[in-house]
C-alpha atoms as a PDB file:
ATOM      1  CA  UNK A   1     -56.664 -30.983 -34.987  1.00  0.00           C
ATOM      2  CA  UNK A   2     -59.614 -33.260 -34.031  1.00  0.00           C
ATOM      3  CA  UNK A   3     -62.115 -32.950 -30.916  1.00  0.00           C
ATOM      4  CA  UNK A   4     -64.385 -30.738 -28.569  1.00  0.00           C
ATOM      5  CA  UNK A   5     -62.790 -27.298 -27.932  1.00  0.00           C
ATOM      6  CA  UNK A   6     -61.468 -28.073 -24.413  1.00  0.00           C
ATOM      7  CA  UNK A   7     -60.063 -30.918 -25.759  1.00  0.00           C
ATOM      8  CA  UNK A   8     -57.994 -30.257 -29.161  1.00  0.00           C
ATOM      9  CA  UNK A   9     -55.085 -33.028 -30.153  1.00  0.00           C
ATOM     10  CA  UNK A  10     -52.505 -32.521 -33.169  1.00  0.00           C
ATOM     11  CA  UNK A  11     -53.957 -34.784 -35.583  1.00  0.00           C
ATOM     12  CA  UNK A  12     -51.061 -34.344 -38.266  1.00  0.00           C
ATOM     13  CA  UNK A  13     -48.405 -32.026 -39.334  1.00  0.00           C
ATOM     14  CA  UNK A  14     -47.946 -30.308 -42.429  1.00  0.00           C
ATOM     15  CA  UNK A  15     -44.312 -30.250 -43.864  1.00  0.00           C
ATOM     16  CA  UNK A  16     -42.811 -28.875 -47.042  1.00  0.00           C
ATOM     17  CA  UNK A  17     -41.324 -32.494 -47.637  1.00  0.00           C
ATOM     18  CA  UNK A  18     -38.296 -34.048 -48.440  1.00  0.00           C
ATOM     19  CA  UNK A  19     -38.486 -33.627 -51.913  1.00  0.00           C
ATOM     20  CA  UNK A  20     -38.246 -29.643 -51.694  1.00  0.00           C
ATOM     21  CA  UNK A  21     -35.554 -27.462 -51.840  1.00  0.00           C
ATOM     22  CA  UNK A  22     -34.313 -26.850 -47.513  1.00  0.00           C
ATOM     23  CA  UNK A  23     -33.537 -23.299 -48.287  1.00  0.00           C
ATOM     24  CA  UNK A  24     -37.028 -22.804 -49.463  1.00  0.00           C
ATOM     25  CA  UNK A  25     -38.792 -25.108 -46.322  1.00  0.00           C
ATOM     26  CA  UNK A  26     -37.260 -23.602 -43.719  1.00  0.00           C
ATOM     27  CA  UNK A  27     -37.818 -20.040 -43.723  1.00  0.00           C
ATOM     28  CA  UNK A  28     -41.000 -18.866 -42.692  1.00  0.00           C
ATOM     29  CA  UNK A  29     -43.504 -21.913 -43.472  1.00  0.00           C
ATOM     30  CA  UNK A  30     -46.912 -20.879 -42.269  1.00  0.00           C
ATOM     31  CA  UNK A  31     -46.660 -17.918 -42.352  1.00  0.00           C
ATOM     32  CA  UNK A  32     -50.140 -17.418 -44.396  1.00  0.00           C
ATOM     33  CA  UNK A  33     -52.329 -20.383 -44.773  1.00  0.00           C
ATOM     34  CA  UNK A  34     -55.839 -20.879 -46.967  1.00  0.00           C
ATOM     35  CA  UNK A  35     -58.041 -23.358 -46.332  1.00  0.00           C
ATOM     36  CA  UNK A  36     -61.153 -24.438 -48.921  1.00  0.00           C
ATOM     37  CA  UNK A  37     -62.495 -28.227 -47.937  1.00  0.00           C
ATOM     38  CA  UNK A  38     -59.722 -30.370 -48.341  1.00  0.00           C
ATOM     39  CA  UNK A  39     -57.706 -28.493 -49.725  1.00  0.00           C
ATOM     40  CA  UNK A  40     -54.755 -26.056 -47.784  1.00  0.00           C
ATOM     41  CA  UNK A  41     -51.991 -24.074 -49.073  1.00  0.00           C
ATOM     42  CA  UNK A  42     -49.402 -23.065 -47.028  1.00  0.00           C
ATOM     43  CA  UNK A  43     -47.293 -19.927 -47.330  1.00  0.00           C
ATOM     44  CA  UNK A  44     -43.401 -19.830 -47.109  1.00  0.00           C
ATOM     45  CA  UNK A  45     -40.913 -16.811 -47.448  1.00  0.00           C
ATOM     46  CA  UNK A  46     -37.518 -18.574 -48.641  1.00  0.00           C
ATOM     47  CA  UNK A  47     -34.383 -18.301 -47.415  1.00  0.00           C
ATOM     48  CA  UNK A  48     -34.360 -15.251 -50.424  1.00  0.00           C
ATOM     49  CA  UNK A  49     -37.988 -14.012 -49.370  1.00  0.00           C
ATOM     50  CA  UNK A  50     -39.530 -14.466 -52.620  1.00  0.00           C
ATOM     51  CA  UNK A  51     -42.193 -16.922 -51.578  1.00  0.00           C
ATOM     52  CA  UNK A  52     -43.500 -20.125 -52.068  1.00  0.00           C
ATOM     53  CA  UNK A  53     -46.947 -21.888 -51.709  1.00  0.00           C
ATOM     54  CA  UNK A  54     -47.135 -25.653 -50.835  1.00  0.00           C
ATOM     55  CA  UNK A  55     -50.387 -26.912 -51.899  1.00  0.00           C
ATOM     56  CA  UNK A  56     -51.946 -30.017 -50.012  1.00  0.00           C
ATOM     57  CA  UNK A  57     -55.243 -32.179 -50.117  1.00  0.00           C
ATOM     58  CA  UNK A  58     -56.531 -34.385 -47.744  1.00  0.00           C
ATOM     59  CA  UNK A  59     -57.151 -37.780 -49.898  1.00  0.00           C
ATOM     60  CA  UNK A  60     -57.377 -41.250 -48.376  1.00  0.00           C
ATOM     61  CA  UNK A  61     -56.811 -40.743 -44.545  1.00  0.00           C
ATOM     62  CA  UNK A  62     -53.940 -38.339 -45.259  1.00  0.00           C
ATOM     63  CA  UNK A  63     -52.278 -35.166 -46.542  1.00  0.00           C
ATOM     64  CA  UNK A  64     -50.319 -35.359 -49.591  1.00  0.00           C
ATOM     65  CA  UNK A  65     -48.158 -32.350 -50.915  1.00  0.00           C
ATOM     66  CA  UNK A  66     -49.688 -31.598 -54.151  1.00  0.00           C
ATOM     67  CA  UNK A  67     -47.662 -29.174 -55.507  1.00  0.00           C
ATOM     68  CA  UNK A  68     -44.883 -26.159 -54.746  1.00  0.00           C
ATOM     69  CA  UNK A  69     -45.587 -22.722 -56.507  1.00  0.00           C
ATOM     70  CA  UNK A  70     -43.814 -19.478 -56.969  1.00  0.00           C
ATOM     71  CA  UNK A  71     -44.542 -16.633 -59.043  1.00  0.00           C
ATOM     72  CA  UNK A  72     -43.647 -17.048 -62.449  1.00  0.00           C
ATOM     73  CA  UNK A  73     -42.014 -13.829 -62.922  1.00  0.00           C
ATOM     74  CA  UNK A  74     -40.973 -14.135 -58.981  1.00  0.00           C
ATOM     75  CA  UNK A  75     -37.452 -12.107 -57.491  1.00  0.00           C
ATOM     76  CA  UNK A  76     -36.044 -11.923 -54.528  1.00  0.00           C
ATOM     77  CA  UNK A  77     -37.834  -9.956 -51.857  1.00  0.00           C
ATOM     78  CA  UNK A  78     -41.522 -10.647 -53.277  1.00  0.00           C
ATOM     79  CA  UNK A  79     -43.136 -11.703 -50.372  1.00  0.00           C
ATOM     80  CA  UNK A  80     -45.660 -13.753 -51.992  1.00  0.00           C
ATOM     81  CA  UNK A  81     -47.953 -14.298 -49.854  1.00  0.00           C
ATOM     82  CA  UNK A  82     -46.417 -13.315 -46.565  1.00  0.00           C
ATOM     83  CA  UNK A  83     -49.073 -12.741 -43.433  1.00  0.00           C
ATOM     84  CA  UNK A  84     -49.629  -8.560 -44.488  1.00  0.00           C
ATOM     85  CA  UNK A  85     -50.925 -10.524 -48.112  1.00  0.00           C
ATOM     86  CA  UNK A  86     -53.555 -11.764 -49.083  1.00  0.00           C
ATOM     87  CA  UNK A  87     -53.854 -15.903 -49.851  1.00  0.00           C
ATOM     88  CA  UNK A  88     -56.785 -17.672 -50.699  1.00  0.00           C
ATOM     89  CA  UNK A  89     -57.826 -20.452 -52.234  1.00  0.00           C
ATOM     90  CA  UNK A  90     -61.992 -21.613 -54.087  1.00  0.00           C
ATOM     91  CA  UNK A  91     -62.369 -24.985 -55.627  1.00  0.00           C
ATOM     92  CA  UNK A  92     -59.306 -25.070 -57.989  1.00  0.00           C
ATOM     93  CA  UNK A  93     -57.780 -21.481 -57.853  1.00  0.00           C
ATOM     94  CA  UNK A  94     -55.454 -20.285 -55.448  1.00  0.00           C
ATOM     95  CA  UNK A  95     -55.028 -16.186 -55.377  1.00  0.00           C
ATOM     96  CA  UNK A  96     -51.839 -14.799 -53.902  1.00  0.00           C
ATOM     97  CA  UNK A  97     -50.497 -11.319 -53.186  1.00  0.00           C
ATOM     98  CA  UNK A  98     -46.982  -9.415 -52.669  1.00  0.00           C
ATOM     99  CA  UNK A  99     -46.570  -6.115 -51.673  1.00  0.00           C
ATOM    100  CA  UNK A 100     -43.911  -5.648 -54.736  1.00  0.00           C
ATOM    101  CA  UNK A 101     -45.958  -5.947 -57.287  1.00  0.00           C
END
């Protein structure tokens, strides 16, 4: 969103994309989010709630998706990263939490 407080307008809209999995992209997107320049990654539970991150970056006038993560030792119910978690992201590392592990 661009502009003066009284006067905010939806600049763009972050979606997991086309390319991803719709069981994963439609259950609980944004649920956390991180933000660190131009870079945000955006939280998702899964249709199995093990979570996913979708990692974007603001390059040439728009926001690409970058990349898709999940834990690599992830099962269902994880809850990476759901909003009671912790997510954040400095320069090049992105730090996410489940209360399962």
């Amino acid at each position: 969103t661009v502009g003066a407080p009284s006067s905010w307008v939806q600049n763009v809209k972050l979606t997991p994309g086309s390319g991803i999995n719709s069981a994963v992209s439609t259950s609980g997107f944004g649920r956390a989010v991180a933000i660190y320049q131009d870079t945000v990654v955006v939280a998702s539970a899964g249709t199995n709630a093990q979570g996913y991150l979708f990692v974007y970056r603001y390059f040439g006038g728009s926001w690409e998706l970058r990349a898709s993560l999940s834990a690599g030792d992830g099962a269902n119910n994880d809850e990476l990263a759901w909003a009671d978690c912790a997510l954040a992201i400095h320069g090049r590392f992105i730090a996410a939490g489940t209360p399962v592990h």
